[in-house]
Protein backbone atom coordinates (compact mmCIF):
# COMPACT_ATOMS: atom_id res chain seq x y z
CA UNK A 1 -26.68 101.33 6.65
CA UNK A 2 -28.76 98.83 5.18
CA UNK A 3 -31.02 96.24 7.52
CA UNK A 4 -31.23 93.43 5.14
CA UNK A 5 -30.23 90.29 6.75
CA UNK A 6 -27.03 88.79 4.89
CA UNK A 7 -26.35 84.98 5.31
CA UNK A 8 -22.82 83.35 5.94
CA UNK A 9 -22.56 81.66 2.24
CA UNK A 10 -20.27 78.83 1.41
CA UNK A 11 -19.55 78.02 -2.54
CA UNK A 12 -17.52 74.90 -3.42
CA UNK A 13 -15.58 74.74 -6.68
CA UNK A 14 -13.70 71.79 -8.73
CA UNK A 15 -10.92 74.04 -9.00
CA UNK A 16 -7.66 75.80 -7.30
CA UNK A 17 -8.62 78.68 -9.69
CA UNK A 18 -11.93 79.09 -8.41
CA UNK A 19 -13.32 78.75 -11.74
CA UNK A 20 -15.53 75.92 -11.54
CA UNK A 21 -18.28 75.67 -9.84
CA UNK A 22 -19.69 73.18 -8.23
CA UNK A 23 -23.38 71.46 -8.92
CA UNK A 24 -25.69 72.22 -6.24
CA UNK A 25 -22.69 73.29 -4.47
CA UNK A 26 -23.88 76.61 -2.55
CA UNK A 27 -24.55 76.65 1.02
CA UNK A 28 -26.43 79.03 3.34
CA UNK A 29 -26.54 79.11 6.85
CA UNK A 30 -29.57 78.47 9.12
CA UNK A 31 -28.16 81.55 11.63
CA UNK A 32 -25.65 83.31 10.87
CA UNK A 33 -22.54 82.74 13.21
CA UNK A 34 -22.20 84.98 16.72
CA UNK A 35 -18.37 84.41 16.49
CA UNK A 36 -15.99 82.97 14.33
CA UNK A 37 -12.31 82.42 14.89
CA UNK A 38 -9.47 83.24 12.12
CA UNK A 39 -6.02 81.32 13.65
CA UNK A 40 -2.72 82.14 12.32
CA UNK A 41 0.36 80.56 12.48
CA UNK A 42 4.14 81.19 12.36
CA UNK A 43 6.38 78.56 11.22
CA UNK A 44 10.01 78.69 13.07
CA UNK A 45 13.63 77.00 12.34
CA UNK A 46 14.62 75.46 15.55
CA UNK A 47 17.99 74.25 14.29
CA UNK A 48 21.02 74.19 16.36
CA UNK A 49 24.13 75.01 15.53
CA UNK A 50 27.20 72.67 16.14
CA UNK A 51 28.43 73.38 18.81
CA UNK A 52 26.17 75.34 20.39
CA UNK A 53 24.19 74.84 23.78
CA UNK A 54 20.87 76.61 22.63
CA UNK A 55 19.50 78.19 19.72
CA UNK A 56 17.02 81.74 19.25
CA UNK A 57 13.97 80.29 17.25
CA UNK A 58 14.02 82.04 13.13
CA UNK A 59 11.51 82.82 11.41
CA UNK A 60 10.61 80.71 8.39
CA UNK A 61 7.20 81.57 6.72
CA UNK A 62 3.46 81.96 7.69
CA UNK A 63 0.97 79.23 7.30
CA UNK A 64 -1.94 79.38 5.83
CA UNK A 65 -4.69 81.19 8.60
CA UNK A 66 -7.51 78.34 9.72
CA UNK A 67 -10.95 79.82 9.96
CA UNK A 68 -13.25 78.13 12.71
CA UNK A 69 -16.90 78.05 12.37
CA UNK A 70 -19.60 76.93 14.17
CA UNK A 71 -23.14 75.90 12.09
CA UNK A 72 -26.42 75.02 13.57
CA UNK A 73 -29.22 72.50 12.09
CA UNK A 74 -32.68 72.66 13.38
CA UNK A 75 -36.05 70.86 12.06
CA UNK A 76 -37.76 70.82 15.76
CA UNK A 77 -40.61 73.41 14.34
CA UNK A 78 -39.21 76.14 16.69
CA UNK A 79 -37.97 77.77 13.52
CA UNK A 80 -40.96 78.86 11.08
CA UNK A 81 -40.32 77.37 7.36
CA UNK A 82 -37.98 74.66 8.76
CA UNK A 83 -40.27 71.95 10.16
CA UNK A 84 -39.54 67.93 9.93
CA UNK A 85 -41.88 68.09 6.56
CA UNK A 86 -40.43 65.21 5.20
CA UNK A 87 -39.58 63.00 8.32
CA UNK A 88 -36.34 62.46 8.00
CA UNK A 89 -34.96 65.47 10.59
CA UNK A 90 -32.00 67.52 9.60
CA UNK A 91 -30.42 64.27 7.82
CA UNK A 92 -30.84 66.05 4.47
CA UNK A 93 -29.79 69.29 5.62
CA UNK A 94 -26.69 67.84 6.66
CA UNK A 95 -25.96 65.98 4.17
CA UNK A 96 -26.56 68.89 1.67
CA UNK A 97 -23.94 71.01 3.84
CA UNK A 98 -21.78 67.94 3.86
CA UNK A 99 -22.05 67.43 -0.25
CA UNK A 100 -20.68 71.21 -0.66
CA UNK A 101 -17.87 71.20 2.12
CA UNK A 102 -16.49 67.72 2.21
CA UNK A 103 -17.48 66.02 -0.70
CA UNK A 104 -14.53 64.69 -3.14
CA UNK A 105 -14.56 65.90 -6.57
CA UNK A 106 -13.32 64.74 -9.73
CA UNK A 107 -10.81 62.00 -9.90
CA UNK A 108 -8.24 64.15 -8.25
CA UNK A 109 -9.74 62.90 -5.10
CA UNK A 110 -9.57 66.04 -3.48
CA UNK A 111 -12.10 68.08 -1.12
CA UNK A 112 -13.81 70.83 -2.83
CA UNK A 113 -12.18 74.26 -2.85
CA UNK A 114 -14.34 76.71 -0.68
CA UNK A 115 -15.03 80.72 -0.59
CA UNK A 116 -16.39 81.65 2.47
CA UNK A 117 -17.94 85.36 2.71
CA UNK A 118 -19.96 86.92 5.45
CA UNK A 119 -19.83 90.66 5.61
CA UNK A 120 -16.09 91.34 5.99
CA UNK A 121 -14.97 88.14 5.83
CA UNK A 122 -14.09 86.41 2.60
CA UNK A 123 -12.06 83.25 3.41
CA UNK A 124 -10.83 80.51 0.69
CA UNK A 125 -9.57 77.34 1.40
CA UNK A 126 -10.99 73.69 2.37
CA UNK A 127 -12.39 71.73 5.19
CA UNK A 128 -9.71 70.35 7.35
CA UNK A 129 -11.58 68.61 10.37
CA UNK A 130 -15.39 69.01 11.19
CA UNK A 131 -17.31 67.62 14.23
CA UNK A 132 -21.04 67.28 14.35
CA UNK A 133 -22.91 66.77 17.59
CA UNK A 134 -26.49 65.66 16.81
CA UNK A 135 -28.10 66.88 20.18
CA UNK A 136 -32.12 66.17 20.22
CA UNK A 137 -34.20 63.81 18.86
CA UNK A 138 -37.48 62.38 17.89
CA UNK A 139 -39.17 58.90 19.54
CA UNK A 140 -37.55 56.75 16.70
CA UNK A 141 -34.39 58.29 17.16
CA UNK A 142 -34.41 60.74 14.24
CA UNK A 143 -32.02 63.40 15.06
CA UNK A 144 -33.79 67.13 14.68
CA UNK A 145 -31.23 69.29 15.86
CA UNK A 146 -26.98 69.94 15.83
CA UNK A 147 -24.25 71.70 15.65
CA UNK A 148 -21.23 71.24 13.57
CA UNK A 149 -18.08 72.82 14.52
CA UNK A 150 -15.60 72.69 11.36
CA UNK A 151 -12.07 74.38 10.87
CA UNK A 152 -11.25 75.35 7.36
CA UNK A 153 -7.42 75.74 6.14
CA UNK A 154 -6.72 78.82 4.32
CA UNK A 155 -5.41 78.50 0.02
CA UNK A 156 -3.72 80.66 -1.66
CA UNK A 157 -3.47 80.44 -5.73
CA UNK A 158 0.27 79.95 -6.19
CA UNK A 159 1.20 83.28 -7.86
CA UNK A 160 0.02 85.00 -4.65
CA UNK A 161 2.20 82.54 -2.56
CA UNK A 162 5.13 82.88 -4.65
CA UNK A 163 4.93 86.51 -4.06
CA UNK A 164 4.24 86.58 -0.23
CA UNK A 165 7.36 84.34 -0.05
CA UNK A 166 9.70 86.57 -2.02
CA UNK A 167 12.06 87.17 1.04
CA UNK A 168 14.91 88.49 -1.65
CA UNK A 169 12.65 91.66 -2.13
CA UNK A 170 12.82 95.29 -0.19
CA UNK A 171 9.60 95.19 -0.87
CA UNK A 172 7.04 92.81 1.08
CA UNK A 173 3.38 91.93 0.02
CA UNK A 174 0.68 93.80 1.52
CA UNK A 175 -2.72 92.73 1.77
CA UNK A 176 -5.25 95.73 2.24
CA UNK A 177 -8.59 95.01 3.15
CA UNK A 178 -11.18 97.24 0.40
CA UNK A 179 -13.08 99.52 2.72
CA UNK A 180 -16.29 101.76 0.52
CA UNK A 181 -14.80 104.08 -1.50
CA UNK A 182 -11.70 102.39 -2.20
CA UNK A 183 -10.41 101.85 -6.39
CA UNK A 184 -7.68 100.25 -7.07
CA UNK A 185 -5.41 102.75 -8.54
CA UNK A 186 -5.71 105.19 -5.10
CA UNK A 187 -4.96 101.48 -2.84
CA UNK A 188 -1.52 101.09 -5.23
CA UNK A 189 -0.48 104.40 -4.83
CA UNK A 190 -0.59 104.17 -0.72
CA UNK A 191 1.45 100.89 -1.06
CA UNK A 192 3.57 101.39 -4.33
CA UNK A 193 3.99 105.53 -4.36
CA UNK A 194 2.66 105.19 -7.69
CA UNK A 195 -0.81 103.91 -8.95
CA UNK A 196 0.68 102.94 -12.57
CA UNK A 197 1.04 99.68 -11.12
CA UNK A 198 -2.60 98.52 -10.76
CA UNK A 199 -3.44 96.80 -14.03
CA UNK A 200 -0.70 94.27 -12.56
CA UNK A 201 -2.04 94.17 -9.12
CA UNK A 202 -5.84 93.32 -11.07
CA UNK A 203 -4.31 90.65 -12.82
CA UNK A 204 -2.18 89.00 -9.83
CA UNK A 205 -5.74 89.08 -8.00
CA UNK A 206 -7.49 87.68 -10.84
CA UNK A 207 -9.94 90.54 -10.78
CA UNK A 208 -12.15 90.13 -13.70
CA UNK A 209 -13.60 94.01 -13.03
CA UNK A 210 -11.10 95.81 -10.98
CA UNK A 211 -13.37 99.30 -11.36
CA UNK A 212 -15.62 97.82 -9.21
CA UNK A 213 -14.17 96.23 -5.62
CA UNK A 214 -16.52 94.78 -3.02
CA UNK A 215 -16.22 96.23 0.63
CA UNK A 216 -14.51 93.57 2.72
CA UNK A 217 -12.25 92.06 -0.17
CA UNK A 218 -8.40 91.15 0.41
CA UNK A 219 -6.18 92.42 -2.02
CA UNK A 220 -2.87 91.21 -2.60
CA UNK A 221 0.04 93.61 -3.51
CA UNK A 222 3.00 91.70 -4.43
CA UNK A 223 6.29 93.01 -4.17
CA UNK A 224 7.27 95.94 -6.40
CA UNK A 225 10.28 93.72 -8.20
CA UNK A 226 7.26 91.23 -9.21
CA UNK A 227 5.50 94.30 -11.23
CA UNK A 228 5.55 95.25 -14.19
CA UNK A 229 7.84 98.54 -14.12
CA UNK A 230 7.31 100.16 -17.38
């Protein structure tokens, strides 16, 4: 096991495909988080029928998951490398954190599109809601320390979500986490039966090298009927 300290890393893109990156848009945290929260949601269909007194709730899809995060910002000199060199507290630093996760891009007028990764967690989507509590201060009232507490929504590329939502098929999407060791043909034989199937299941996930998978990456399998069966 390796004892090289890894920091949470968030990279904005232009792009639902993830393709283009943003300037300057790469973001490191100060600590790395002690918790994070990953919230999922079922959707139901609370319709009643005529004539009836009450109803059983249906299912009708899954949301996309919200990932909660807390961040910290710090320029009181408790934290070697990060003193208030310039004067002006953590006001950069947050608005350098604020530039990759909230800023607008393009004239689509859009928040940037995020990937998220920490260890196991890799996490795309966008910034939903964010608070920031600014909580000490210099003599002039220069803020030197705060938290931010944001909730991201999940995204998925619309193949994948197409898919997940394929309720006509026997066969529902998985989505396998890669642990070490994994390849890609020996995870589409445990889901499929067969591992013939994996050049499809590299292109659904965009994988631009699916020989070599990264520990802690979500695969998608769609369902077999969306494969090519040759």
């Amino acid at each position: 096991m390796s004892g090289e300290l890894t920091k949470l890393k968030i990279k904005a893109y232009k792009d639902e495909r993830f393709s283009q990156e943003v300037a300057n848009g790469e973001f490191n945290t100060l600590f790395n988080p002690d918790k994070y929260q990953v919230r999922y949601q079922i959707e139901q269909n609370q319709t009643q029928a005529q004539g009836t007194s009450s109803t059983a709730p249906k299912y009708n899809k899954t949301l996309p998951e919200n990932l909660v995060l807390d961040f910290v910002f710090d320029r009181s000199g408790v934290i070697k490398g990060y003193e208030d060199d310039s004067g002006e507290g953590i006001i950069g630093d947050v608005e350098a954190f604020k530039k990759v996760i909230l800023d607008y891009n393009g004239d689509d007028h859009k928040p940037n599109y995020l990937i998220i990764s920490w260890g196991a967690l890799l996490f795309k989507g966008s910034l939903r809601t964010m608070d920031i509590t600014f909580k000490l201060f210099k003599p002039d009232g220069t803020p030197i320390r705060a938290n931010a507490n944001a909730t991201f929504k999940g995204f998925m590329e619309d193949n994948l979500r197409i898919a997940r939502e394929n309720n006509n098929s026997p066969d529902l999407t998985h989505v396998r986490i890669v642990n070490e060791g994994d390849t890609l043909p020996l995870m589409t034989f445990k889901i499929y039966g067969n591992s013939k199937y994996y050049l499809e299941v590299a292109r659904v996930n965009k994988l631009m090298n699916f020989r070599k998978l990264t520990p802690g990456q979500k695969i998608f399998f769609p369902p077999i009927e969306k494969t090519n069966q040759k």
